[in-house]
C-alpha atoms as a PDB file:
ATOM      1  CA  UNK A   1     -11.439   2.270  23.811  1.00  0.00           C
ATOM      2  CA  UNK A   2     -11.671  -0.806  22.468  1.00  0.00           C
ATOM      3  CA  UNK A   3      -8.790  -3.459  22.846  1.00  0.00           C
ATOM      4  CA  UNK A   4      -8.093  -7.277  22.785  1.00  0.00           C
ATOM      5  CA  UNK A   5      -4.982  -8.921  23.533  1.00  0.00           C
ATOM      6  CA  UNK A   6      -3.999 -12.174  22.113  1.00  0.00           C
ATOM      7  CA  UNK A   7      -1.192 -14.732  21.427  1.00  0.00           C
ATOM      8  CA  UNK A   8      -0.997 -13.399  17.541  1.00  0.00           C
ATOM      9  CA  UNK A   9      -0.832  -9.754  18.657  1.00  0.00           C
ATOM     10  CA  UNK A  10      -3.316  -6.966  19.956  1.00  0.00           C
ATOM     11  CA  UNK A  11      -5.768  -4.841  18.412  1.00  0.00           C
ATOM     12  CA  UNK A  12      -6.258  -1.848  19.952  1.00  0.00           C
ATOM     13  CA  UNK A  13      -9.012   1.205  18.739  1.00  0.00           C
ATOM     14  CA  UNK A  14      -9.331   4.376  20.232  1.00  0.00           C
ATOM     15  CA  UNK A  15     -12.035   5.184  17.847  1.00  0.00           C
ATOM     16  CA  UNK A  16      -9.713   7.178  15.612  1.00  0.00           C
ATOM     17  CA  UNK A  17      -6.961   4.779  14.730  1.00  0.00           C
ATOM     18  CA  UNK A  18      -6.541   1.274  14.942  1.00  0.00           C
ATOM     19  CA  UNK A  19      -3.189   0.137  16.313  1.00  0.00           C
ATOM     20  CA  UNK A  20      -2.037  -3.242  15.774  1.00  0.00           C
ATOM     21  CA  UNK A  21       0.713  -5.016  17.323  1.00  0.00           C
ATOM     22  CA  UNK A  22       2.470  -8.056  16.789  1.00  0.00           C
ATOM     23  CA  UNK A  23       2.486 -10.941  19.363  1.00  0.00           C
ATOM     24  CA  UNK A  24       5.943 -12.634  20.660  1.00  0.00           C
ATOM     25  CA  UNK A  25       4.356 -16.287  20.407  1.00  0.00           C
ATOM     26  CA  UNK A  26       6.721 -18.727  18.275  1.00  0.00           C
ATOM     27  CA  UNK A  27       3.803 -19.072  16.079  1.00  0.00           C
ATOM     28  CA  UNK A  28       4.096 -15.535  15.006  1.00  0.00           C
ATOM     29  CA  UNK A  29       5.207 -15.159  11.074  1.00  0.00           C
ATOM     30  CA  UNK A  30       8.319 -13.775  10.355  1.00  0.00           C
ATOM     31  CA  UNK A  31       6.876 -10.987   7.484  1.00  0.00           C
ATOM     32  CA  UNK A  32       4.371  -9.768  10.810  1.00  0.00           C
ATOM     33  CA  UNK A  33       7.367  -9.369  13.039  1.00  0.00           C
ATOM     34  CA  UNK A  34       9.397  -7.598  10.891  1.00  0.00           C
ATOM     35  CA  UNK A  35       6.489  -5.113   9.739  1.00  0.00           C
ATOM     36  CA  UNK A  36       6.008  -4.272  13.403  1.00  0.00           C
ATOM     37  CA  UNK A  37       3.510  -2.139  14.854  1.00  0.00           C
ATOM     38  CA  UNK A  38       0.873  -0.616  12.573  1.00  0.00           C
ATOM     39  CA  UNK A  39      -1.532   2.256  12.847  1.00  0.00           C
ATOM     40  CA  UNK A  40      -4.184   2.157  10.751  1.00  0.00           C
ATOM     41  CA  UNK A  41      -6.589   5.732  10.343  1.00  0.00           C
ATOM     42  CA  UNK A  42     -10.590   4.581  10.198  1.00  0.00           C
ATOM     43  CA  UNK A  43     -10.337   6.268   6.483  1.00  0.00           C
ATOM     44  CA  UNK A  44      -8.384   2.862   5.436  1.00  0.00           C
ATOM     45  CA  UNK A  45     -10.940   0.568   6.908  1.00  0.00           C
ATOM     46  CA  UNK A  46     -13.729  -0.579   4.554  1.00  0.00           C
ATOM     47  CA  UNK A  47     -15.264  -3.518   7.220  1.00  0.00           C
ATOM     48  CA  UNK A  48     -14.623  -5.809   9.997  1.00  0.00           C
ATOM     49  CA  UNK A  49     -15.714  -9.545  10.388  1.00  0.00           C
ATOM     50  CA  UNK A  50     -15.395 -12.267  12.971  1.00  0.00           C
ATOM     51  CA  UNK A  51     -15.370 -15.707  12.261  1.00  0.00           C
ATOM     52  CA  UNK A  52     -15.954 -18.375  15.432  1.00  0.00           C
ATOM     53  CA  UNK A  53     -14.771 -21.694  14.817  1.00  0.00           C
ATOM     54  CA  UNK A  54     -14.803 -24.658  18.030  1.00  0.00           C
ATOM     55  CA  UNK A  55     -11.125 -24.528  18.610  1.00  0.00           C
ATOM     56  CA  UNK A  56     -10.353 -20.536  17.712  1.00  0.00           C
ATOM     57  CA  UNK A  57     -11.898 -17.939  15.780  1.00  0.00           C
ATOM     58  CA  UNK A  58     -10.375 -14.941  13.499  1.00  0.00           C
ATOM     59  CA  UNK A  59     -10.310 -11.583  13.092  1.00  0.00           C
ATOM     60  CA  UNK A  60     -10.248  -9.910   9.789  1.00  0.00           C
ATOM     61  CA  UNK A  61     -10.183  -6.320   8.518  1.00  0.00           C
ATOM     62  CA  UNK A  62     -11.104  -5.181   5.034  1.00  0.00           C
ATOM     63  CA  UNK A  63      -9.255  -2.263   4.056  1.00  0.00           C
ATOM     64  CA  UNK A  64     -10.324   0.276   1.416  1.00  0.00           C
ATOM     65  CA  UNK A  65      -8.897  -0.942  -2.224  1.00  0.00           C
ATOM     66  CA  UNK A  66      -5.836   1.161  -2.504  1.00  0.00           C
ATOM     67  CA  UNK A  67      -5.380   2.211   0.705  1.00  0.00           C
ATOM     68  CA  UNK A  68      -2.454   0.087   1.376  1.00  0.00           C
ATOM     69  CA  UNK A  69       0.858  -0.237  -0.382  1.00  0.00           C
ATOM     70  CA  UNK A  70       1.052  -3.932   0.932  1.00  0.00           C
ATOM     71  CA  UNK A  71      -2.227  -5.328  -0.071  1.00  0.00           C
ATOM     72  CA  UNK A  72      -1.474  -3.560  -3.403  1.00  0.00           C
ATOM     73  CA  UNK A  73       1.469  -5.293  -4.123  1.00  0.00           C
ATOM     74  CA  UNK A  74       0.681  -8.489  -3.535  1.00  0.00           C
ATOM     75  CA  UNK A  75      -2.900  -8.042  -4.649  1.00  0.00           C
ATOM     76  CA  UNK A  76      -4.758 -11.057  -2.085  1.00  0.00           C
ATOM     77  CA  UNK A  77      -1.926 -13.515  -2.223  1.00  0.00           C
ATOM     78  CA  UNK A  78      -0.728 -13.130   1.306  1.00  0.00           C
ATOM     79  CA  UNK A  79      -0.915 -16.728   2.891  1.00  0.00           C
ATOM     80  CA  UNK A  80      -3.300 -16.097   6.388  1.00  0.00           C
ATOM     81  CA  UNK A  81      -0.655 -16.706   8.926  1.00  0.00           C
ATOM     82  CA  UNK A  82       1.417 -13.630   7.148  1.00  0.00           C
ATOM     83  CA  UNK A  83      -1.541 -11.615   6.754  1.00  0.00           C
ATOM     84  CA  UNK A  84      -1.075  -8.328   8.940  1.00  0.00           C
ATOM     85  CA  UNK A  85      -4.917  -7.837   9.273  1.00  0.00           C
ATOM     86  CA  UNK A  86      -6.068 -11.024  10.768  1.00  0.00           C
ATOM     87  CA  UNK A  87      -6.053 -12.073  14.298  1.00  0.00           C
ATOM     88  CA  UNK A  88      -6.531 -15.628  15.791  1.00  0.00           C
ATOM     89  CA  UNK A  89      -8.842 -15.125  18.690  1.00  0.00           C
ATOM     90  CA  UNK A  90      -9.045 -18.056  21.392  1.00  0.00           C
ATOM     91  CA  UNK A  91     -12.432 -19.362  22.645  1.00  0.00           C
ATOM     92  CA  UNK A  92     -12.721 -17.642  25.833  1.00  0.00           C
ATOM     93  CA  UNK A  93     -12.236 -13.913  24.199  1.00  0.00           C
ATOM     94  CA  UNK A  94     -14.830 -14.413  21.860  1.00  0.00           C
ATOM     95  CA  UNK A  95     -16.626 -11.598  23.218  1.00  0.00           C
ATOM     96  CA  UNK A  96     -14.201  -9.575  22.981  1.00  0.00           C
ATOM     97  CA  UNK A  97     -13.837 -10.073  19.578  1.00  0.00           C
ATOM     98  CA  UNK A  98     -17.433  -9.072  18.982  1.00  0.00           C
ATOM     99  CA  UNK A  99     -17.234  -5.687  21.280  1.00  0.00           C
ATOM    100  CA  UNK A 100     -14.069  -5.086  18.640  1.00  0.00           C
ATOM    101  CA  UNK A 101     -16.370  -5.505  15.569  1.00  0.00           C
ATOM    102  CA  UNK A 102     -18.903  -3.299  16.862  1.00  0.00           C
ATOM    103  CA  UNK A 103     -17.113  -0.443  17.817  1.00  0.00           C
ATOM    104  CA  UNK A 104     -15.454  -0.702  14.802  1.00  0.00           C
ATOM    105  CA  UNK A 105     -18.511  -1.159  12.694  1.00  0.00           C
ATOM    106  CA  UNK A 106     -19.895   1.512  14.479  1.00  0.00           C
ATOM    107  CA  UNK A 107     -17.032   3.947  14.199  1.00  0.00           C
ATOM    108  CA  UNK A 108     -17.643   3.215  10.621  1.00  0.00           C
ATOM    109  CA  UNK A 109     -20.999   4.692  10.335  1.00  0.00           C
ATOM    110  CA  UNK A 110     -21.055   7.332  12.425  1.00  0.00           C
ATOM    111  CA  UNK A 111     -17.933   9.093  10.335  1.00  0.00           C
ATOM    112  CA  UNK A 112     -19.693   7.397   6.923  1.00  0.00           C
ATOM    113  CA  UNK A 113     -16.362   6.124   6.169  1.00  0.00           C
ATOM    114  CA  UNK A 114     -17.125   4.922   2.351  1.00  0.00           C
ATOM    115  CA  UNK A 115     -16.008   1.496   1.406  1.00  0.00           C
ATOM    116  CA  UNK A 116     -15.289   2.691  -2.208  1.00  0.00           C
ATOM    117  CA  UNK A 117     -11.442   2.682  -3.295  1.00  0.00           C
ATOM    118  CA  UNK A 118      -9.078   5.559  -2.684  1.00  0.00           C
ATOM    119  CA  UNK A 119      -6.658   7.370  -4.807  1.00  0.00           C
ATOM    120  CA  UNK A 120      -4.022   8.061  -2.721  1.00  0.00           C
ATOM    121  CA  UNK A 121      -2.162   5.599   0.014  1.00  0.00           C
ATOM    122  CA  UNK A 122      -3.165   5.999   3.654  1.00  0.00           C
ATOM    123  CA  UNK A 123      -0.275   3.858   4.743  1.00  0.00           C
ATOM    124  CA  UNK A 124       3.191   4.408   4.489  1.00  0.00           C
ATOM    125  CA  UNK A 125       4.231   1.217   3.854  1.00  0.00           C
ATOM    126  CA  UNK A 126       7.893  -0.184   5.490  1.00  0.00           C
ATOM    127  CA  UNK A 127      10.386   1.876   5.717  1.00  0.00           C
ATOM    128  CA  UNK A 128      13.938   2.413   4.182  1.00  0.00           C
ATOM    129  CA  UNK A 129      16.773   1.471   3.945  1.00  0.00           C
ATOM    130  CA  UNK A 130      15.375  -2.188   3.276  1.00  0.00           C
ATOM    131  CA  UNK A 131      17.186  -5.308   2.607  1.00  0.00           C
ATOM    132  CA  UNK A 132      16.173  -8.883   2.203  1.00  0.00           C
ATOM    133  CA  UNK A 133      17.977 -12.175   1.411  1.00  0.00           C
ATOM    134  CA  UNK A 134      15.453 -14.899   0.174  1.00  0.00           C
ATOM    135  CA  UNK A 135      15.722 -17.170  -3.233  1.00  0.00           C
ATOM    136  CA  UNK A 136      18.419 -16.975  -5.651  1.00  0.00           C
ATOM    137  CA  UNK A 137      19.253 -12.554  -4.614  1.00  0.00           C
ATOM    138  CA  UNK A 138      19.318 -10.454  -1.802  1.00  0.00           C
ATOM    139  CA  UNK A 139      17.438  -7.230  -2.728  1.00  0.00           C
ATOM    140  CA  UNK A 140      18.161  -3.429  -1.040  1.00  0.00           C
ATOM    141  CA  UNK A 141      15.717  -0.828  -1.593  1.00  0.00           C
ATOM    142  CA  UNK A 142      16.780   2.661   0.039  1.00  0.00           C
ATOM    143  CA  UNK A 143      14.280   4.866  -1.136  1.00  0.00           C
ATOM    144  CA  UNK A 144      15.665   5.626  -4.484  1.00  0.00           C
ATOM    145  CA  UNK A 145      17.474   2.606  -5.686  1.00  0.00           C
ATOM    146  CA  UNK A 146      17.164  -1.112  -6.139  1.00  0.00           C
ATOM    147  CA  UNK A 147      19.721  -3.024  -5.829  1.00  0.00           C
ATOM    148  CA  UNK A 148      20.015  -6.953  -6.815  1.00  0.00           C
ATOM    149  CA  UNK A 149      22.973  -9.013  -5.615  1.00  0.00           C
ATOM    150  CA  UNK A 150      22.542 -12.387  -6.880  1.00  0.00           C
ATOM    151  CA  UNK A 151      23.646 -15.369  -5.053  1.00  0.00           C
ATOM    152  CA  UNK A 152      25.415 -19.118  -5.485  1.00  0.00           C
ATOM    153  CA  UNK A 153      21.681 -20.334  -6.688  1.00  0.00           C
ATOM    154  CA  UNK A 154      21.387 -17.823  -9.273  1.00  0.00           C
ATOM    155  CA  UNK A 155      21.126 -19.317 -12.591  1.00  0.00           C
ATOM    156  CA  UNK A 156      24.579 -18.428 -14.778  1.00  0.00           C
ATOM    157  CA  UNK A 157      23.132 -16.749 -17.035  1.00  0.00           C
ATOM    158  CA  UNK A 158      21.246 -14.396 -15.228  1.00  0.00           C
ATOM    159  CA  UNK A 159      24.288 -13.615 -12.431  1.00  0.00           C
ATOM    160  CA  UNK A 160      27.008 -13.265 -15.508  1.00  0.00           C
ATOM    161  CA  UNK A 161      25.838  -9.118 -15.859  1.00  0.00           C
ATOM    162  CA  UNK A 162      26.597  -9.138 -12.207  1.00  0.00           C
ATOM    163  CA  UNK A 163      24.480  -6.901  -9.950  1.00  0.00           C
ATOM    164  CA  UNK A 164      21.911  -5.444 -11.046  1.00  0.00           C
ATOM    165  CA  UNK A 165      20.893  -1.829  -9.665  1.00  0.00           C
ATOM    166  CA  UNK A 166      17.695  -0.170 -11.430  1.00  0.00           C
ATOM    167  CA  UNK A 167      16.607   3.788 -10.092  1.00  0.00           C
ATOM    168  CA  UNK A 168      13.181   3.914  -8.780  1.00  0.00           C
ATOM    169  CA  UNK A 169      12.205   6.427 -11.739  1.00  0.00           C
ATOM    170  CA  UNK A 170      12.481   3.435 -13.994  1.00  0.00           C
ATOM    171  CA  UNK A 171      10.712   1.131 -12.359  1.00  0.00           C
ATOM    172  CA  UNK A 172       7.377   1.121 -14.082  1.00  0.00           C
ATOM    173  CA  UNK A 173       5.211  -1.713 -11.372  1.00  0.00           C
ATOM    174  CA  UNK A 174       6.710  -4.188  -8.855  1.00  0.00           C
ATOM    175  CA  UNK A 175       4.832  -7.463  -8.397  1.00  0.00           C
ATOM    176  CA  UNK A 176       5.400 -10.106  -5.954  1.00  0.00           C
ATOM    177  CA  UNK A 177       3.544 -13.868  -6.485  1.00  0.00           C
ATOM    178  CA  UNK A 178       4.270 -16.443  -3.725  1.00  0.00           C
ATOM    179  CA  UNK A 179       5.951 -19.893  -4.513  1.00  0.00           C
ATOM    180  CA  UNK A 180       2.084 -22.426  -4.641  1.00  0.00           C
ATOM    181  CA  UNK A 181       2.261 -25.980  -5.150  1.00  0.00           C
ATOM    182  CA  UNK A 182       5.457 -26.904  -7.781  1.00  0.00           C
ATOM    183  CA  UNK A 183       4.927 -23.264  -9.202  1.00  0.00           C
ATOM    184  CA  UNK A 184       8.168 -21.065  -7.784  1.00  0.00           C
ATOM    185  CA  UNK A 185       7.469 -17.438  -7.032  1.00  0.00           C
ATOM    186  CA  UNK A 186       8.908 -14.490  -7.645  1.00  0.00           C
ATOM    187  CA  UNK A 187       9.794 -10.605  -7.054  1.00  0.00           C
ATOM    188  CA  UNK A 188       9.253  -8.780 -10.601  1.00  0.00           C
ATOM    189  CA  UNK A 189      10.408  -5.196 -11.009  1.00  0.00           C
ATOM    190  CA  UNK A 190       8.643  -3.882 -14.612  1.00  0.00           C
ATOM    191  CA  UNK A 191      11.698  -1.528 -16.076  1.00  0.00           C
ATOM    192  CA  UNK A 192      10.903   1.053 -18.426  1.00  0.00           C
ATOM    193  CA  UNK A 193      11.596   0.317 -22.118  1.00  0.00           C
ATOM    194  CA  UNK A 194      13.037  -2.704 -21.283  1.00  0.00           C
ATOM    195  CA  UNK A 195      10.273  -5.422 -20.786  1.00  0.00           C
ATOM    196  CA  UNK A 196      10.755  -9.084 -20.528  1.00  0.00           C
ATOM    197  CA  UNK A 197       8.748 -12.010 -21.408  1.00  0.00           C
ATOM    198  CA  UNK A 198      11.737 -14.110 -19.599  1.00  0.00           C
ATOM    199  CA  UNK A 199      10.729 -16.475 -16.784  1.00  0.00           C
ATOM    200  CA  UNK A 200      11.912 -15.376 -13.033  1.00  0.00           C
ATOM    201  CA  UNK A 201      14.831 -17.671 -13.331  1.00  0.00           C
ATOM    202  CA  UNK A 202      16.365 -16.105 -16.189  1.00  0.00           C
ATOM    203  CA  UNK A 203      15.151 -12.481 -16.183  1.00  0.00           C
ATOM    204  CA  UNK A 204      17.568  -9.911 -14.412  1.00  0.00           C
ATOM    205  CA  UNK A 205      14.747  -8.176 -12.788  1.00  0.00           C
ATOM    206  CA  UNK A 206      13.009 -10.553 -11.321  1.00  0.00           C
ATOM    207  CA  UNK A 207      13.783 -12.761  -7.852  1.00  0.00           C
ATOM    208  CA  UNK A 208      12.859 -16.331  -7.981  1.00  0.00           C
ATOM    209  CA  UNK A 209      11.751 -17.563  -4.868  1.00  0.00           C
ATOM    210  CA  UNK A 210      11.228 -21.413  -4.255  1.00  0.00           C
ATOM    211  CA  UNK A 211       8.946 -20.961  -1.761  1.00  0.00           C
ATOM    212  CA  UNK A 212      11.094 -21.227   1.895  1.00  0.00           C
ATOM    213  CA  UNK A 213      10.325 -18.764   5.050  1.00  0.00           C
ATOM    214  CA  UNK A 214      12.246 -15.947   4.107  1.00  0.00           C
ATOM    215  CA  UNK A 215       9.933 -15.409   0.873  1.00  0.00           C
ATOM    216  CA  UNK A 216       7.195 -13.252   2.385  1.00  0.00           C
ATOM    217  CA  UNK A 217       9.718 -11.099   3.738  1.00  0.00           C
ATOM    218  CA  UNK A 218      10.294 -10.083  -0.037  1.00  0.00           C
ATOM    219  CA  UNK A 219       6.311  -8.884  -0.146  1.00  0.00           C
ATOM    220  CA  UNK A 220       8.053  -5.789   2.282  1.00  0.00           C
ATOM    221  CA  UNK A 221      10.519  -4.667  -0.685  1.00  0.00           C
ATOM    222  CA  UNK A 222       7.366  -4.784  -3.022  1.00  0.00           C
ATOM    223  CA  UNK A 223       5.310  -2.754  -0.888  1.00  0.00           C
ATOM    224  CA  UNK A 224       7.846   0.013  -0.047  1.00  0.00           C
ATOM    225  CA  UNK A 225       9.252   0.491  -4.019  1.00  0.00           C
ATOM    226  CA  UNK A 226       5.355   0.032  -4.691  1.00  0.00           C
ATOM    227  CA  UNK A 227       4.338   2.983  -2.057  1.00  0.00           C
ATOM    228  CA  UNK A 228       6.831   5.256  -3.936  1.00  0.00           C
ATOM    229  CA  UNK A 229       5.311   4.819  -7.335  1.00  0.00           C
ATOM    230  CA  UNK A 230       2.102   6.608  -8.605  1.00  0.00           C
ATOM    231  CA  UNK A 231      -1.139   5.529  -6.795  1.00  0.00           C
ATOM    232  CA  UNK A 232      -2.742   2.577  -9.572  1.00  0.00           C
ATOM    233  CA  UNK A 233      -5.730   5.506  -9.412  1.00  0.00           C
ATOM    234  CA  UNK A 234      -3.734   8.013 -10.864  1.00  0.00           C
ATOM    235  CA  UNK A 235      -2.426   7.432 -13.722  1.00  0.00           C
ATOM    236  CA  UNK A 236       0.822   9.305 -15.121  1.00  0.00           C
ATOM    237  CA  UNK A 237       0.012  11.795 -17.807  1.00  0.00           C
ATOM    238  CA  UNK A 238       1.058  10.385 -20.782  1.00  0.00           C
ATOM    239  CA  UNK A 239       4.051  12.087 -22.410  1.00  0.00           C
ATOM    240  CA  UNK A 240       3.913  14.134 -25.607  1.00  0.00           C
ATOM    241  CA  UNK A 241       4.734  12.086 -28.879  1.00  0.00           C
ATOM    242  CA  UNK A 242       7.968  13.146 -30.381  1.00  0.00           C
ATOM    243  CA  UNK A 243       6.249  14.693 -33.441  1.00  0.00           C
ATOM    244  CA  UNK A 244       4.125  16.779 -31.259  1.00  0.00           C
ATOM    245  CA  UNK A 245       7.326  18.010 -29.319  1.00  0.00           C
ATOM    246  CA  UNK A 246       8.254  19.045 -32.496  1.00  0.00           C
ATOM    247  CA  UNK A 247       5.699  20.540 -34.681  1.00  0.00           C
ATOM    248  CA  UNK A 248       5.137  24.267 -34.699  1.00  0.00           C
ATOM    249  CA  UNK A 249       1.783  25.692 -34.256  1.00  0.00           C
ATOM    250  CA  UNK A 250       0.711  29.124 -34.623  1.00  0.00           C
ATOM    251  CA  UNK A 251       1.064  31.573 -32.080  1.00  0.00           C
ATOM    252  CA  UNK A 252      -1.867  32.494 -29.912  1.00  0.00           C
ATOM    253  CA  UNK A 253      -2.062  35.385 -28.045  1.00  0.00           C
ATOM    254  CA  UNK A 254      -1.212  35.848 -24.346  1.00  0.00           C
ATOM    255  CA  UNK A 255      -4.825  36.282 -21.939  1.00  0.00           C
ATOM    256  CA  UNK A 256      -4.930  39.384 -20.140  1.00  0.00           C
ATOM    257  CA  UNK A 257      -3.727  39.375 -16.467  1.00  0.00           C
ATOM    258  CA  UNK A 258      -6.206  38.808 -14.190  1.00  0.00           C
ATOM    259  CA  UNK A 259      -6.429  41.332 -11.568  1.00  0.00           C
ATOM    260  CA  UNK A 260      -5.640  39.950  -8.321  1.00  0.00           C
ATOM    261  CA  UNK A 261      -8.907  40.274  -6.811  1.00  0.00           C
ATOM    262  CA  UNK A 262      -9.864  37.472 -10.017  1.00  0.00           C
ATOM    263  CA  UNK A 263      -6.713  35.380  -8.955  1.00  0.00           C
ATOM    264  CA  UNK A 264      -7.861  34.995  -5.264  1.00  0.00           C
ATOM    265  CA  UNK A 265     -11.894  34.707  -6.388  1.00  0.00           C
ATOM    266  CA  UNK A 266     -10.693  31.585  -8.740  1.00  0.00           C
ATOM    267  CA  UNK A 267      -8.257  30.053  -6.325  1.00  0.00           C
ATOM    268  CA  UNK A 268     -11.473  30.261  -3.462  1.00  0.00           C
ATOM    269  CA  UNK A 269     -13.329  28.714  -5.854  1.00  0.00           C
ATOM    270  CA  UNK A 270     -10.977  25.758  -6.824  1.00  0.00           C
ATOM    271  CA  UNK A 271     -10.354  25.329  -3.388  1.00  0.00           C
ATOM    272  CA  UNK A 272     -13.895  24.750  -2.604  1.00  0.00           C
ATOM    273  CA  UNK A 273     -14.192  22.505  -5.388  1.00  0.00           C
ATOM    274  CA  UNK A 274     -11.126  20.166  -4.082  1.00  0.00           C
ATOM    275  CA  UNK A 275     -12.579  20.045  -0.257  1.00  0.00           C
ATOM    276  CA  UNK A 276     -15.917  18.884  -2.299  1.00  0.00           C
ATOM    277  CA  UNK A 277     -13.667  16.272  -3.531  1.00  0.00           C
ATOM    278  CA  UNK A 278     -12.391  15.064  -0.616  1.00  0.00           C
ATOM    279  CA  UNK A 279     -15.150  15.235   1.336  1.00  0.00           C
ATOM    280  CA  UNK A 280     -16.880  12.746  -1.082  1.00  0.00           C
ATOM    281  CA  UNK A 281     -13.910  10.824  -1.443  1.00  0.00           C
ATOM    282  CA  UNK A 282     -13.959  10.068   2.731  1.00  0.00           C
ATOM    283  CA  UNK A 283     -10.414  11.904   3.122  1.00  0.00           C
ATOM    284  CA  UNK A 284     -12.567  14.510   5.042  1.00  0.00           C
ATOM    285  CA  UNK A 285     -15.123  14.468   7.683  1.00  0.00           C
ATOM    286  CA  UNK A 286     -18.524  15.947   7.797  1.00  0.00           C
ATOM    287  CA  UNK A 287     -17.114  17.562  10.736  1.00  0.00           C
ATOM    288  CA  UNK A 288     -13.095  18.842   9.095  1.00  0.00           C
ATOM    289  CA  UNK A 289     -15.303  19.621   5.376  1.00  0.00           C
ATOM    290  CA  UNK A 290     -17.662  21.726   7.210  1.00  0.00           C
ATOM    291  CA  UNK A 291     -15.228  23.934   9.082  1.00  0.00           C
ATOM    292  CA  UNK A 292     -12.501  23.945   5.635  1.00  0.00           C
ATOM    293  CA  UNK A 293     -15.636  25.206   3.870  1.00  0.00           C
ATOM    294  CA  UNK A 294     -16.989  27.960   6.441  1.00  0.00           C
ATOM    295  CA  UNK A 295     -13.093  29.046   6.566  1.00  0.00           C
ATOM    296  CA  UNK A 296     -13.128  29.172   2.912  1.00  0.00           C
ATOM    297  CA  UNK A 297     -16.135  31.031   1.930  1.00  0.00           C
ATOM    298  CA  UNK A 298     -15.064  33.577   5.234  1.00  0.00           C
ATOM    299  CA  UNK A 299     -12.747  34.562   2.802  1.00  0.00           C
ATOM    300  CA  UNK A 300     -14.588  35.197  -0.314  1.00  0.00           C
END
């Protein structure tokens, strides 16, 4: 086991998962304390770097593209200090750091973990009921529904519909940009059949956020409604046009019944094929794709 304990937080790996916890030191951000602890599997990982520096160095893990409903969400614009997957690491624990990194690294290539993206989360992201009070609303997410409650700030024309409640099966992308420089951010929520080109301040689905301490907090809201929509790498079948629902094509005839020797042959078959898939994909071990397999083809 690998573990180092600092004033940020502590990494600990027990060469299958890599938990991370939170420190209590003032200097702590607010969106790391609220996420908690976090387990991360080695499938998420893509690579691990230290960084020495004279007065502290830094930890920081790469995950796999996709692999995280956070990252996704707010796509690389986490400032450091809220970034769950960095540590600060003081002078005298540099060593430490390094012993970290390699088991890590090495953990890495020994399961050939593959850096490429995946399609499907390996984090849950935070969980539900949510609610968070930051800029001119104070957004609840519970798993189904988001609900907007706009505040004294809100700009009049935006609060006059009053709140604003959108189901999660019309919410078509959530994105969440931090407030930089004079440039406010914001919480978007892209509804179905009703886009707007209207700036944060005025549209009814968007947050604006002028950049205080409570604003990261809103990156949690993006990343749970975000880890309940379809993976970016799987795109939703696109549904029928209307004049294909409605045109009538000739009849074709039924295919005989397979007999159910056939049925279970195929299904062996497509089962292999999907293990093959996730085996290359890095979902699977050599180890778990090898025994799936010999189970499999037992079978057959």
């Amino acid at each position: 086991m690998a573990e180092i304990i600092q004033r940020d937080g502590t990494w600990t790996f027990d060469g299958v998962t890599l938990r991370l916890v939170p420190g209590r030191d003032k200097g702590v951000s607010l969106l790391r304390k609220s996420l908690g602890e976090l387990t991360l599997p080695l499938q998420a990982l893509a690579g691990v770097a230290f960084e020495q520096g004279k007065k502290s160095g830094r930890l920081r893990l790469r995950l796999r593209d996709g692999a995280d409903p956070l990252l996704q969400a707010t796509a690389g614009k986490l400032a450091d200090a809220s970034d769950p997957y960095q540590l600060a690491v003081e002078p005298d624990r540099y060593g430490v750091a390094e012993y970290v990194v390699d088991e890590l690294r090495n953990a890495l290539l020994l399961e050939q973990v593959p850096a490429a993206g995946c399609d499907a989360y390996l984090l849950t992201g935070p969980s539900v009921p949510l609610q968070v009070s930051a800029g001119d609303a104070t957004v609840s997410f519970d798993g189904e529904t988001v609900r907007l409650e706009w505040n004294w700030k809100t700009e009049e024309a935006k609060a006059a519909a009053g709140t604003r409640t959108i189901a999660l099966a019309d919410v078509a992308a959530v994105e969440w940009q931090p407030a930089i420089g004079l440039e406010n951010g914001y919480l978007r929520f892209t509804v179905r059949n009703a886009p707007t080109k209207a700036p944060p301040k005025y549209d009814p689905n968007s947050v604006e956020l002028w950049g205080f301490k409570k604003d990261p907090l809103m990156a949690l809201v993006a990343a749970a409604v975000q880890a309940r929509l379809p993976h970016p790498a799987r795109p939703t079948a696109q549904a029928p046009a209307p004049e294909q629902l409605t045109t009538t094509a000739a009849p074709t005839p039924a295919p005989a019944p397979a007999s159910p020797a056939e049925d279970d042959h195929d299904a062996l078959l497509r089962r292999l094929r999907e293990l093959g898939e996730l085996h290359r994909g890095g979902i699977l071990t050599d180890e778990e794709f090898a025994a799936a397999k010999q189970a499999v083809l037992k079978r057959m």
